[in-house]
ModelCIF file with pLDDT and N, C-alpha, C, O atoms, coordinates in Angstrom:
data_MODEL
#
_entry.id   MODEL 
#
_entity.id                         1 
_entity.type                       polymer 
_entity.pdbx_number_of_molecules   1 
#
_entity_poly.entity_id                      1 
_entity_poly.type                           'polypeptide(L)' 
_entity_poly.nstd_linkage                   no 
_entity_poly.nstd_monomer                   no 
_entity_poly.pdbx_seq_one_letter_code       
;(UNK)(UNK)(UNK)(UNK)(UNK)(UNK)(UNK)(UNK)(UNK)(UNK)(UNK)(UNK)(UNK)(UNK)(UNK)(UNK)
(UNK)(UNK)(UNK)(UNK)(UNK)(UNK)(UNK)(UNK)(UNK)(UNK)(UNK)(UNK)(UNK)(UNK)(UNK)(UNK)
(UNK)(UNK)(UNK)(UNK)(UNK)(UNK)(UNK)(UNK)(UNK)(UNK)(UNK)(UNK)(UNK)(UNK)(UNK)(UNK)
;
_entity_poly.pdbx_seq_one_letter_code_can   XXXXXXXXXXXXXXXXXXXXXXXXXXXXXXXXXXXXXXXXXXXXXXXX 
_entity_poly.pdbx_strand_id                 A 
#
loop_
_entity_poly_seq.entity_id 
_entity_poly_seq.num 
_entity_poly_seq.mon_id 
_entity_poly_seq.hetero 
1 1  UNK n 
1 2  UNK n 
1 3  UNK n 
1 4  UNK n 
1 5  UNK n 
1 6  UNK n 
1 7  UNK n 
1 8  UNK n 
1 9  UNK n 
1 10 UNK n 
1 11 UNK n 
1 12 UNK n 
1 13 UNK n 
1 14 UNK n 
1 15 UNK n 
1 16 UNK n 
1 17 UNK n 
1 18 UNK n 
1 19 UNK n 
1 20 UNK n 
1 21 UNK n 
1 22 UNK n 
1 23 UNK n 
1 24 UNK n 
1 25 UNK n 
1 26 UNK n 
1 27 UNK n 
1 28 UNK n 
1 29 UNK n 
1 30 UNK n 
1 31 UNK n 
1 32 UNK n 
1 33 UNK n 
1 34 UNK n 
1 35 UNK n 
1 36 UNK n 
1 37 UNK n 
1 38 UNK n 
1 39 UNK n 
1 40 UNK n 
1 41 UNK n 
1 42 UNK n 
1 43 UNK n 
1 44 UNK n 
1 45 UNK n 
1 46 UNK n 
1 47 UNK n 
1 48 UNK n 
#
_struct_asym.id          A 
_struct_asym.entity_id   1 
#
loop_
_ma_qa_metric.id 
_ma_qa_metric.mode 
_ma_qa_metric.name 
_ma_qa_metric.software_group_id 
_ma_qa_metric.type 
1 global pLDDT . pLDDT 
2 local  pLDDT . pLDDT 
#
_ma_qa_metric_global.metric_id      1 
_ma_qa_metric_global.metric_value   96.04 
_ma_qa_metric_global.model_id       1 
_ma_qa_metric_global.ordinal_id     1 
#
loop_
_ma_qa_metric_local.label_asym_id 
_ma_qa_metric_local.label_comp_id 
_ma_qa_metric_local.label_seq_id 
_ma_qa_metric_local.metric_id 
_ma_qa_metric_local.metric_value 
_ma_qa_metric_local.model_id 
_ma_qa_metric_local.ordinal_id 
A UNK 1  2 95.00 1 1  
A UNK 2  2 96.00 1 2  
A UNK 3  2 97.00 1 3  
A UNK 4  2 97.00 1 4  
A UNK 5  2 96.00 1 5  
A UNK 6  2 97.00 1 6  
A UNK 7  2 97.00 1 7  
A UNK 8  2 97.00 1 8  
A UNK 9  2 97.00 1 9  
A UNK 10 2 96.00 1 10 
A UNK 11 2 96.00 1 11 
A UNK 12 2 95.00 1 12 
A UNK 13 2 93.00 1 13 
A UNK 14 2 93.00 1 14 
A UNK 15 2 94.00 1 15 
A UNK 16 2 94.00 1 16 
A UNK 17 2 97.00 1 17 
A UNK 18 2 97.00 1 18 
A UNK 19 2 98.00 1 19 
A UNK 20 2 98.00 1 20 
A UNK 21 2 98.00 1 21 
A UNK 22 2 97.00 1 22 
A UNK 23 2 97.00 1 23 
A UNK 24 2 96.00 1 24 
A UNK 25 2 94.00 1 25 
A UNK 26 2 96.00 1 26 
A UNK 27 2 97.00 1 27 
A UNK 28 2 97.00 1 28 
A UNK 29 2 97.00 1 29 
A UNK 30 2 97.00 1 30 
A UNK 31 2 97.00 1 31 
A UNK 32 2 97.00 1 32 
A UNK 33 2 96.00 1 33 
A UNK 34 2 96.00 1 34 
A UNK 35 2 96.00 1 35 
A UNK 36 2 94.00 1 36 
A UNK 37 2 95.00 1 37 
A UNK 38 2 96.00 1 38 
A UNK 39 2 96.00 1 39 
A UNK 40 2 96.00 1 40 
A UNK 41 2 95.00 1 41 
A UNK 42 2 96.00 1 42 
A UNK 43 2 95.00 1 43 
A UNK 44 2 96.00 1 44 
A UNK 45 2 96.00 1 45 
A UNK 46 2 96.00 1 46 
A UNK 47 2 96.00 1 47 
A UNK 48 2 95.00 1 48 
#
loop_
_atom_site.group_PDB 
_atom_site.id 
_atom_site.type_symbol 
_atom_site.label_atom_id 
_atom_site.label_alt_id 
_atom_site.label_comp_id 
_atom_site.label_asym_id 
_atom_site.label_entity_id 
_atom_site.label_seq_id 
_atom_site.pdbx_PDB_ins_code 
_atom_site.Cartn_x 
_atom_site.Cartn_y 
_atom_site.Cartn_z 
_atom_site.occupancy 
_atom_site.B_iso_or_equiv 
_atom_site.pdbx_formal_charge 
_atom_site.auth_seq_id 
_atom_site.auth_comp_id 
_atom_site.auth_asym_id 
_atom_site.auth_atom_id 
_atom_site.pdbx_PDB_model_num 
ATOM 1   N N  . UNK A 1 1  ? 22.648 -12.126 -6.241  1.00 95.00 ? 1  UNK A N  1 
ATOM 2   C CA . UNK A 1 1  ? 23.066 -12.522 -7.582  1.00 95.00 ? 1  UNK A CA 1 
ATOM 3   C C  . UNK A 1 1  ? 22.114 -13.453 -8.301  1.00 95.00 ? 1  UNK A C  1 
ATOM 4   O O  . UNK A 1 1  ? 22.132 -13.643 -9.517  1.00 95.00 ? 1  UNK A O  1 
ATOM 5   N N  . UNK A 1 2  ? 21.372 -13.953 -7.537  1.00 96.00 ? 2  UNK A N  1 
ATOM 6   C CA . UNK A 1 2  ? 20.070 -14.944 -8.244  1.00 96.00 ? 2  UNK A CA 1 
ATOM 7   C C  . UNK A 1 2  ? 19.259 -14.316 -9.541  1.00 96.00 ? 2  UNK A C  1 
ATOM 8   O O  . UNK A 1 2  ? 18.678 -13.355 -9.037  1.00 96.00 ? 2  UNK A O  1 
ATOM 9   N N  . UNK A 1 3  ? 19.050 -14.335 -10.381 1.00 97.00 ? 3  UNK A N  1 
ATOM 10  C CA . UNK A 1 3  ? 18.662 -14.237 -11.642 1.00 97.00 ? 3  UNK A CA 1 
ATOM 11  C C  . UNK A 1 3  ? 16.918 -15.042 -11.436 1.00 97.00 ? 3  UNK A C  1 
ATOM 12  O O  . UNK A 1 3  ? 16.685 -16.195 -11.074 1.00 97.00 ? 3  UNK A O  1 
ATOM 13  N N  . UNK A 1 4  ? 15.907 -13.933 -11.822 1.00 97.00 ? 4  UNK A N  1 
ATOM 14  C CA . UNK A 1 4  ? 14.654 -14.284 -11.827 1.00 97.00 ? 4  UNK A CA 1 
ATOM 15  C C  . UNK A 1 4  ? 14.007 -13.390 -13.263 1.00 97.00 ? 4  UNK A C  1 
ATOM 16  O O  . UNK A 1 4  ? 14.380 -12.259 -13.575 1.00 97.00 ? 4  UNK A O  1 
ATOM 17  N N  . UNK A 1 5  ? 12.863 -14.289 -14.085 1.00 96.00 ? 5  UNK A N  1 
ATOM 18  C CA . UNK A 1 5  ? 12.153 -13.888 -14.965 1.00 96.00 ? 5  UNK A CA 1 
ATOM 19  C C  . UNK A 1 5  ? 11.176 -13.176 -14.537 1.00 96.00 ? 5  UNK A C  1 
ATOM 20  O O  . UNK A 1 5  ? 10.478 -13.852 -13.781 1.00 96.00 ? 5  UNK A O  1 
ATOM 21  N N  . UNK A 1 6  ? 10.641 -11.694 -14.719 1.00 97.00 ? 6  UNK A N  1 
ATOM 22  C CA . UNK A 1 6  ? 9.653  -11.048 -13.857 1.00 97.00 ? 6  UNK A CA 1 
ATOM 23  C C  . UNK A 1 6  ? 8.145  -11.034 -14.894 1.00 97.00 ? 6  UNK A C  1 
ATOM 24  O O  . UNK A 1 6  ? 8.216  -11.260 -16.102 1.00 97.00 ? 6  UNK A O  1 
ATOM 25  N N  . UNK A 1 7  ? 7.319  -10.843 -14.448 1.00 97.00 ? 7  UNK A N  1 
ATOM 26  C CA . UNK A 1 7  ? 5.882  -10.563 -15.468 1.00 97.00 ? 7  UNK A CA 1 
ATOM 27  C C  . UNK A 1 7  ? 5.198  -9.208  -14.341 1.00 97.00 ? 7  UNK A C  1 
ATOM 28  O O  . UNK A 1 7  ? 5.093  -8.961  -13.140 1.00 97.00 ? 7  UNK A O  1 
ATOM 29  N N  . UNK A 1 8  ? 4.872  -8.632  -15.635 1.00 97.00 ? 8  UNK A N  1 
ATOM 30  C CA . UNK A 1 8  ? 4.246  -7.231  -14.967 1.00 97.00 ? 8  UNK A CA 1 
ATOM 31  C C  . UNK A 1 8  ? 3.091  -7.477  -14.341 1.00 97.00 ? 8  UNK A C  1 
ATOM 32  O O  . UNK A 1 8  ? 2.513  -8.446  -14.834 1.00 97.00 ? 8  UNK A O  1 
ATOM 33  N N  . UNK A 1 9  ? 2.439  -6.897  -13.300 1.00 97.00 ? 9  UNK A N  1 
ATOM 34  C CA . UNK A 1 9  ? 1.451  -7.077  -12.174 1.00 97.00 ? 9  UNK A CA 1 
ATOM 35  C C  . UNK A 1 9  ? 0.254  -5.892  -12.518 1.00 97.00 ? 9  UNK A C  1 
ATOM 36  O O  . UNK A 1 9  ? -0.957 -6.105  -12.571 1.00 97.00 ? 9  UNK A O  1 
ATOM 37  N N  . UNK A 1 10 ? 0.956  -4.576  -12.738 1.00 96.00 ? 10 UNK A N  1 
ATOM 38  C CA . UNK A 1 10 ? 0.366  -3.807  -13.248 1.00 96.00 ? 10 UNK A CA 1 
ATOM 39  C C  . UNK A 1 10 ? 1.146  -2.432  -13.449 1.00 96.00 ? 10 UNK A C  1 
ATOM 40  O O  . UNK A 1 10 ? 2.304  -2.341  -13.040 1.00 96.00 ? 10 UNK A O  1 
ATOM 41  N N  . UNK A 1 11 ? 0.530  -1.390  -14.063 1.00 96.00 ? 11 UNK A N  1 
ATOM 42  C CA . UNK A 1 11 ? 1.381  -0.184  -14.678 1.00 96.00 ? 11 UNK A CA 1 
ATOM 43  C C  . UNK A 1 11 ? 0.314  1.047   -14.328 1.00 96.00 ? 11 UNK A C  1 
ATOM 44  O O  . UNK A 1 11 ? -0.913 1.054   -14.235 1.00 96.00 ? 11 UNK A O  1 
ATOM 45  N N  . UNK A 1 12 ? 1.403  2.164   -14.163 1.00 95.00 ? 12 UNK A N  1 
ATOM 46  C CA . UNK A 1 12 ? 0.256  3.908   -14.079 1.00 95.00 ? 12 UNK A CA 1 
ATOM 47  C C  . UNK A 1 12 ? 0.741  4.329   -14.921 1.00 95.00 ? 12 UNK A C  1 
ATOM 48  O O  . UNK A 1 12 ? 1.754  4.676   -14.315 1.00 95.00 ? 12 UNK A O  1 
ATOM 49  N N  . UNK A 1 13 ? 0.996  4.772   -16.342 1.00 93.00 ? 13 UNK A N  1 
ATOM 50  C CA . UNK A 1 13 ? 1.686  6.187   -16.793 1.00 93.00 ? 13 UNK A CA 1 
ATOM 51  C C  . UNK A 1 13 ? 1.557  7.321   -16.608 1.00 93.00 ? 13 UNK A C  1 
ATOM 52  O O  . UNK A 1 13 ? 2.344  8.213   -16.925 1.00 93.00 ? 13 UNK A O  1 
ATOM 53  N N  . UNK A 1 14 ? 0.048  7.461   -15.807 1.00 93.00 ? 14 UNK A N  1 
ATOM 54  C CA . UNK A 1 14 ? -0.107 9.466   -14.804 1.00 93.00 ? 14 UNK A CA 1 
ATOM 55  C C  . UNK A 1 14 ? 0.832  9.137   -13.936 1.00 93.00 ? 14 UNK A C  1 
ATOM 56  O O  . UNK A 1 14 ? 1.785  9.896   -14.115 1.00 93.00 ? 14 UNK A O  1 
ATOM 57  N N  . UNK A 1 15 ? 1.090  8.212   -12.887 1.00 94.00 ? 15 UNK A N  1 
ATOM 58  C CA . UNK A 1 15 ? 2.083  8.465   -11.529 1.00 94.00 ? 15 UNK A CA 1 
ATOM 59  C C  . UNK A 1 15 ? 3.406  7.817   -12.075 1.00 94.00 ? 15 UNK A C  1 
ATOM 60  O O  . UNK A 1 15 ? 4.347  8.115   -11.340 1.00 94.00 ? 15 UNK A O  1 
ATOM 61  N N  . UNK A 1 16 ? 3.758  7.055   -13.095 1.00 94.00 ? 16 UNK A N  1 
ATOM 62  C CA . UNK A 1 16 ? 5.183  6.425   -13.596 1.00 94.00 ? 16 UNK A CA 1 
ATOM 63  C C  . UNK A 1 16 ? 5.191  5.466   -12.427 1.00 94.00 ? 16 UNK A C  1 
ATOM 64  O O  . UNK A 1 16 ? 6.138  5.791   -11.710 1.00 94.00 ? 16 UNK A O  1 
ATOM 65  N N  . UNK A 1 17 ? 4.554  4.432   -11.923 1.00 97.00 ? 17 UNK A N  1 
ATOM 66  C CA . UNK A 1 17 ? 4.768  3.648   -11.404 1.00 97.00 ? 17 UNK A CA 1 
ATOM 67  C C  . UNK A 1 17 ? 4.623  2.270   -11.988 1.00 97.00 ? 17 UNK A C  1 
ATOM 68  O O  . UNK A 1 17 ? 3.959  2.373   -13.019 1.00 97.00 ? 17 UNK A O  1 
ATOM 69  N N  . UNK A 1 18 ? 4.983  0.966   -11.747 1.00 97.00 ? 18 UNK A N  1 
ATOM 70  C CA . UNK A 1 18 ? 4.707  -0.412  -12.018 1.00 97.00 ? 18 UNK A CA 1 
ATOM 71  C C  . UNK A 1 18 ? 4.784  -1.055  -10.776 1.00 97.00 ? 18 UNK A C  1 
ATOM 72  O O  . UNK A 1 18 ? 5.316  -0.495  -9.817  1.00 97.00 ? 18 UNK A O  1 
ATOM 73  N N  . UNK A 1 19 ? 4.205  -2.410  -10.690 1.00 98.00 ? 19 UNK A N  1 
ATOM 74  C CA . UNK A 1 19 ? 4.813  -3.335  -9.955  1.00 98.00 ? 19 UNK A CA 1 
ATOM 75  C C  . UNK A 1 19 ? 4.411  -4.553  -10.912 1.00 98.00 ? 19 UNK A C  1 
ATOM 76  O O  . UNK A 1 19 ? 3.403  -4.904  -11.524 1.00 98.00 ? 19 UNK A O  1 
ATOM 77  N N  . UNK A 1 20 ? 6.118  -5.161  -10.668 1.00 98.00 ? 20 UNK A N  1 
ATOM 78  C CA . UNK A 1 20 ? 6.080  -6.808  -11.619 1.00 98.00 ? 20 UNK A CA 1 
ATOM 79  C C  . UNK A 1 20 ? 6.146  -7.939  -10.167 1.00 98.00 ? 20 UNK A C  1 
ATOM 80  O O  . UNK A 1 20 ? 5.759  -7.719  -9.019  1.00 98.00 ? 20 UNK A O  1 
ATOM 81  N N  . UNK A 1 21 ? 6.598  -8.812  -10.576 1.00 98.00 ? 21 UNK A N  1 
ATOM 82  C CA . UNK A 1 21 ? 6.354  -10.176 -9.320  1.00 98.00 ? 21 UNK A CA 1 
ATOM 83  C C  . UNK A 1 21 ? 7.483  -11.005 -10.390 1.00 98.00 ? 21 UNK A C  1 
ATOM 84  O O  . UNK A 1 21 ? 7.570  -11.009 -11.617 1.00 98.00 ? 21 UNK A O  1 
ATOM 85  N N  . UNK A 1 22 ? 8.312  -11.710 -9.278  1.00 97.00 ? 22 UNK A N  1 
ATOM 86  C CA . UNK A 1 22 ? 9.121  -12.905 -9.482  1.00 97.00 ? 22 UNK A CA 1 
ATOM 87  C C  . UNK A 1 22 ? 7.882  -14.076 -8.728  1.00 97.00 ? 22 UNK A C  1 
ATOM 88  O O  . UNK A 1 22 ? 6.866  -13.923 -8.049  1.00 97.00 ? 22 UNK A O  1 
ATOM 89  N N  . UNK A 1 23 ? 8.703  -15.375 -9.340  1.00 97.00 ? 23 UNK A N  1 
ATOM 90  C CA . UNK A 1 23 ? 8.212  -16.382 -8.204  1.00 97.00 ? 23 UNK A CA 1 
ATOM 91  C C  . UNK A 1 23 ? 9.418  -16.949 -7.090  1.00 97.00 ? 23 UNK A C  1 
ATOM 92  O O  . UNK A 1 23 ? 10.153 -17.925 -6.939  1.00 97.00 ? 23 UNK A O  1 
ATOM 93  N N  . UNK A 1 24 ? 9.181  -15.997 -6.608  1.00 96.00 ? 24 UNK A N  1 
ATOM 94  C CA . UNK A 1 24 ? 10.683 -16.447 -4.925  1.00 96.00 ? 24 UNK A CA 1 
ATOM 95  C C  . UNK A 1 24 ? 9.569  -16.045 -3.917  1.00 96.00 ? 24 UNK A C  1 
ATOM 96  O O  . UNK A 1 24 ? 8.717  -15.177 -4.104  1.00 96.00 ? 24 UNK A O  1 
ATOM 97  N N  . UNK A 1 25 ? 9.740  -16.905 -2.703  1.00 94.00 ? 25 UNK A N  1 
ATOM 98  C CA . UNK A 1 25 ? 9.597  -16.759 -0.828  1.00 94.00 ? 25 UNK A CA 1 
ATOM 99  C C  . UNK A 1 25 ? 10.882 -16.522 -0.387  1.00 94.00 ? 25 UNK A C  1 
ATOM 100 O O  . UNK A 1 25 ? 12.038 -16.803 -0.703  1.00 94.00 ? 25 UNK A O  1 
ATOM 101 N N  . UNK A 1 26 ? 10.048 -15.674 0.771   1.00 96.00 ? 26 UNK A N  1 
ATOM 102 C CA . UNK A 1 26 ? 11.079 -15.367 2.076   1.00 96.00 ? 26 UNK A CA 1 
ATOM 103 C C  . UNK A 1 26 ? 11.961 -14.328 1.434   1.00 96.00 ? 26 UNK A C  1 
ATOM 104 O O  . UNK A 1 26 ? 13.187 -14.356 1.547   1.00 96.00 ? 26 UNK A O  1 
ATOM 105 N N  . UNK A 1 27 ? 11.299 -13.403 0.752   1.00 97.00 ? 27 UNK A N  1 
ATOM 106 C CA . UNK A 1 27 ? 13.025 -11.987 0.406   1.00 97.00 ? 27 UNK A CA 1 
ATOM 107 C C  . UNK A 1 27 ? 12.446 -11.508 1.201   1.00 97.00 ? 27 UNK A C  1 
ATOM 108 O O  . UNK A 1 27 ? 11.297 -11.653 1.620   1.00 97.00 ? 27 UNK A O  1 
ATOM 109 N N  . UNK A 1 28 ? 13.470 -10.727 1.519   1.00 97.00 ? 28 UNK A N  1 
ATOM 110 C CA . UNK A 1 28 ? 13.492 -9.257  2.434   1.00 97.00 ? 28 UNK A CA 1 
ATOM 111 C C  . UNK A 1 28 ? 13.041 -8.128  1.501   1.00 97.00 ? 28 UNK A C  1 
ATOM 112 O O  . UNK A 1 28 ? 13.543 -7.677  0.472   1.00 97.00 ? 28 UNK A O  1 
ATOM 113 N N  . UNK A 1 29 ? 11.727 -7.757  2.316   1.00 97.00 ? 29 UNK A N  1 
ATOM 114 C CA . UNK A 1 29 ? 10.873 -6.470  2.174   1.00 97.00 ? 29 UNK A CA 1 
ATOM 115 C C  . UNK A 1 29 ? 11.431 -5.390  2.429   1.00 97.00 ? 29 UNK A C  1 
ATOM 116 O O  . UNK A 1 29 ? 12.207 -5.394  3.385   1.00 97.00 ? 29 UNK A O  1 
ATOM 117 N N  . UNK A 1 30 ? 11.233 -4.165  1.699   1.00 97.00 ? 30 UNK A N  1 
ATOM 118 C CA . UNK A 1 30 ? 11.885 -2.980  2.469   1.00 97.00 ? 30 UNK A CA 1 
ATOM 119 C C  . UNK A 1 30 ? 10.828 -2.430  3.484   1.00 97.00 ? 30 UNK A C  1 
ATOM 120 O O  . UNK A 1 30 ? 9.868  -3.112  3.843   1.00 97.00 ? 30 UNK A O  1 
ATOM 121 N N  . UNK A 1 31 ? 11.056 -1.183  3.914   1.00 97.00 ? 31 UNK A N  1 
ATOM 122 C CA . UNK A 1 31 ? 9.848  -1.148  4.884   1.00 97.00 ? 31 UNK A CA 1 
ATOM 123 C C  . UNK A 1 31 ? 9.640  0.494   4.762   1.00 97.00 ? 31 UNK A C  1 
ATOM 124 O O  . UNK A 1 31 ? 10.606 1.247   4.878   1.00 97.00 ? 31 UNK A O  1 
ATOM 125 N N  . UNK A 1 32 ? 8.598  0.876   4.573   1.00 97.00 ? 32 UNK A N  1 
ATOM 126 C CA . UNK A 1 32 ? 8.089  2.048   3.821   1.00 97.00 ? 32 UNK A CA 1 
ATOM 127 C C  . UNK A 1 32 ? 8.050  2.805   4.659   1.00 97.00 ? 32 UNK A C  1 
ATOM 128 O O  . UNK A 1 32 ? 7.842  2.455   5.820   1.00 97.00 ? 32 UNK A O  1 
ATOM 129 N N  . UNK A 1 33 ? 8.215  3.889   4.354   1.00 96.00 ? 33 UNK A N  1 
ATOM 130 C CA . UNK A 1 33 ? 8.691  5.276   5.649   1.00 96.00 ? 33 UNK A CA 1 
ATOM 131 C C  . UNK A 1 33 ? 7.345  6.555   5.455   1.00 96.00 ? 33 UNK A C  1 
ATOM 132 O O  . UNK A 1 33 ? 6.654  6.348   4.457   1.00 96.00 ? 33 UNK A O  1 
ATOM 133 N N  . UNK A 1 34 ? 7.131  7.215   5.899   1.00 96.00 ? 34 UNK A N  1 
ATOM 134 C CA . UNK A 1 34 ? 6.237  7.907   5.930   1.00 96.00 ? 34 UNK A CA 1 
ATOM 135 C C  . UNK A 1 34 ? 6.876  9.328   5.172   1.00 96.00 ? 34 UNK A C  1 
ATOM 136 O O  . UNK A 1 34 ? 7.442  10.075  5.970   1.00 96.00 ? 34 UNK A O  1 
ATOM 137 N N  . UNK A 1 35 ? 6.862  9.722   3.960   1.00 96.00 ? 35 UNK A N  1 
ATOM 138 C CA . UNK A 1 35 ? 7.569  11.142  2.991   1.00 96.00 ? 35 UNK A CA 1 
ATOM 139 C C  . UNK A 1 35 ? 6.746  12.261  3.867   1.00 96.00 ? 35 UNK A C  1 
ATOM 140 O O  . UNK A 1 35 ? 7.521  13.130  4.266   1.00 96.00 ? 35 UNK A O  1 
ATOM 141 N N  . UNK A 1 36 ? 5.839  12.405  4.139   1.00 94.00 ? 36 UNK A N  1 
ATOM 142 C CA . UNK A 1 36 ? 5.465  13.693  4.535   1.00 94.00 ? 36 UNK A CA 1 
ATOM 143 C C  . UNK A 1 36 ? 6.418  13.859  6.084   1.00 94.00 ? 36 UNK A C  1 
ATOM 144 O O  . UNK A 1 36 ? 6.027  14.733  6.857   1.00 94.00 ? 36 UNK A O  1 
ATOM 145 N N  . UNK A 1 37 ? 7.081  13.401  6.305   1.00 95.00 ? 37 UNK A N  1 
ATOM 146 C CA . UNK A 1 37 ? 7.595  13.847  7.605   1.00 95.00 ? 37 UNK A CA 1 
ATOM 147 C C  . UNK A 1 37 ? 9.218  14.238  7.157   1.00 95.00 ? 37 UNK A C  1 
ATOM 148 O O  . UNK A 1 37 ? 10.172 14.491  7.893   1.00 95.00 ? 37 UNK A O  1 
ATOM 149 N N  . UNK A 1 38 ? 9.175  14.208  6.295   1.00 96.00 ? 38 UNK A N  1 
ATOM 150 C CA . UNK A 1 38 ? 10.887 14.614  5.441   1.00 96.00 ? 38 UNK A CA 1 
ATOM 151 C C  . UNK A 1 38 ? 10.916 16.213  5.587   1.00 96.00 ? 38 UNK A C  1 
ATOM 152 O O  . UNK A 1 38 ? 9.939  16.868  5.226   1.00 96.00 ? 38 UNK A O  1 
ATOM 153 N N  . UNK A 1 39 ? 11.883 16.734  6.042   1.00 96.00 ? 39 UNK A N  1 
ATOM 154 C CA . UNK A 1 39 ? 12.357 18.173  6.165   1.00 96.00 ? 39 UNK A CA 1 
ATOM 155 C C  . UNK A 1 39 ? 13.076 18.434  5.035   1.00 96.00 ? 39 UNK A C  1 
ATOM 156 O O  . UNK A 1 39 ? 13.699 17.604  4.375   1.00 96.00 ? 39 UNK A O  1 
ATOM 157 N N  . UNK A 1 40 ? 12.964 19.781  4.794   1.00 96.00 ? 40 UNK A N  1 
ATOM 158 C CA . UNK A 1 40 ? 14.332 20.130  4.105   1.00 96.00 ? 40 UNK A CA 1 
ATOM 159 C C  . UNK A 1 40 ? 15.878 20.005  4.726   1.00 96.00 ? 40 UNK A C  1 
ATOM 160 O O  . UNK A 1 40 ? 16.239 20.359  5.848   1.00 96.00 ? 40 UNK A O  1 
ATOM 161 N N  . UNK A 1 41 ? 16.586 19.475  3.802   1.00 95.00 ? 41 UNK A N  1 
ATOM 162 C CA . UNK A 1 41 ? 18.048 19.317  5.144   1.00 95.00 ? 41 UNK A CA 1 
ATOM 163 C C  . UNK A 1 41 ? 18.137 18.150  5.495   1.00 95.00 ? 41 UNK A C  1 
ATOM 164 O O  . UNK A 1 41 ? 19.308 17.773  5.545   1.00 95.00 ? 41 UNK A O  1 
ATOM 165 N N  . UNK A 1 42 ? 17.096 17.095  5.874   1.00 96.00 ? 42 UNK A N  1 
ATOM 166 C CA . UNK A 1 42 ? 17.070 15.853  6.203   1.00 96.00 ? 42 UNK A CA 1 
ATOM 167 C C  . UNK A 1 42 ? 17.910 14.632  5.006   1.00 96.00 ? 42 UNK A C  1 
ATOM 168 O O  . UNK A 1 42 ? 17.846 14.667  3.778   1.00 96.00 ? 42 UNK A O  1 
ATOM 169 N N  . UNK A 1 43 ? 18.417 13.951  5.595   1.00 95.00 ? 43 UNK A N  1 
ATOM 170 C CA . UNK A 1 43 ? 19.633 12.814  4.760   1.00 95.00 ? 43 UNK A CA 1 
ATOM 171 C C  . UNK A 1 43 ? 18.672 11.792  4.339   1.00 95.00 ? 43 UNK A C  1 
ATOM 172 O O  . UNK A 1 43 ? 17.668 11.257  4.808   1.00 95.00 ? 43 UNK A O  1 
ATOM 173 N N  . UNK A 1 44 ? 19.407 11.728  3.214   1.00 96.00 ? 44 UNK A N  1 
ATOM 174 C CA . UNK A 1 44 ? 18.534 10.613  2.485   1.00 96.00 ? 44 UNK A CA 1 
ATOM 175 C C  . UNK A 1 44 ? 19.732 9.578   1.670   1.00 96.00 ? 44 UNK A C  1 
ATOM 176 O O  . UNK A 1 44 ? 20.803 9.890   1.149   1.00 96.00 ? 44 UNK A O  1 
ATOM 177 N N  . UNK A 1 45 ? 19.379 8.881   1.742   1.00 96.00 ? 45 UNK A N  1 
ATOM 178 C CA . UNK A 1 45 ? 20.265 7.385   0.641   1.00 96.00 ? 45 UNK A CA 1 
ATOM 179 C C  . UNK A 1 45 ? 20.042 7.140   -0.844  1.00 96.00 ? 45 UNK A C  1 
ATOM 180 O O  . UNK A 1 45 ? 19.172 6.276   -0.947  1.00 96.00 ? 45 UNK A O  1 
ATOM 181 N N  . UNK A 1 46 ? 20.343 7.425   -1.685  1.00 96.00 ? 46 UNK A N  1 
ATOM 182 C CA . UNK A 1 46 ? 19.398 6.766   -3.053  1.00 96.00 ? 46 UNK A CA 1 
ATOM 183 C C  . UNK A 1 46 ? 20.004 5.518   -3.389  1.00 96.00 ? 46 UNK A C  1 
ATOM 184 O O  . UNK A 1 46 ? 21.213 5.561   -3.617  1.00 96.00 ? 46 UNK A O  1 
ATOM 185 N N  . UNK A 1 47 ? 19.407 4.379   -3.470  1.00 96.00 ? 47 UNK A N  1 
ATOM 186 C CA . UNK A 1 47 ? 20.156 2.834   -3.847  1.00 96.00 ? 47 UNK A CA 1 
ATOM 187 C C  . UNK A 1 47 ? 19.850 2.118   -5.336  1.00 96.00 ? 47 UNK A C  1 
ATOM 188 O O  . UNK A 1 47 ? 18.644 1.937   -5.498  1.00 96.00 ? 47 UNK A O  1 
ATOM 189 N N  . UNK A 1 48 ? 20.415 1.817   -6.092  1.00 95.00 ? 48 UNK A N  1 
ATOM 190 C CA . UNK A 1 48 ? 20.032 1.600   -7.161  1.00 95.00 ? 48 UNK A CA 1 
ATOM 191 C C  . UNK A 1 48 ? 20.785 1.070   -8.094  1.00 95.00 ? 48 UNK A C  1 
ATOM 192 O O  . UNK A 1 48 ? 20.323 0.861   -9.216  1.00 95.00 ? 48 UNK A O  1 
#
């Protein structure tokens, strides 16, 4: 529930990606999975 002001880090509009930055330590990272090993059929979560 903590409330942070973000500033953009940088932007792609070919891939639609960004990354911005708060100023907080110690959050929990997610931890990046490898997509090419995804099957068809395989379960997935979307969180958002």
């Amino acid at each position: 529930g903590s409330l942070y002001d973000a500033q953009i880090v940088g932007t792609d509009p070919l891939t639609d990606l960004a990354v911005v930055k708060i100023e907080a330590e110690n959050l929990q990272a997610a931890r990046v999975g490898d997509s090419s090993a995804m099957r068809i059929g395989d379960w997935v979560v979307a969180i958002g």
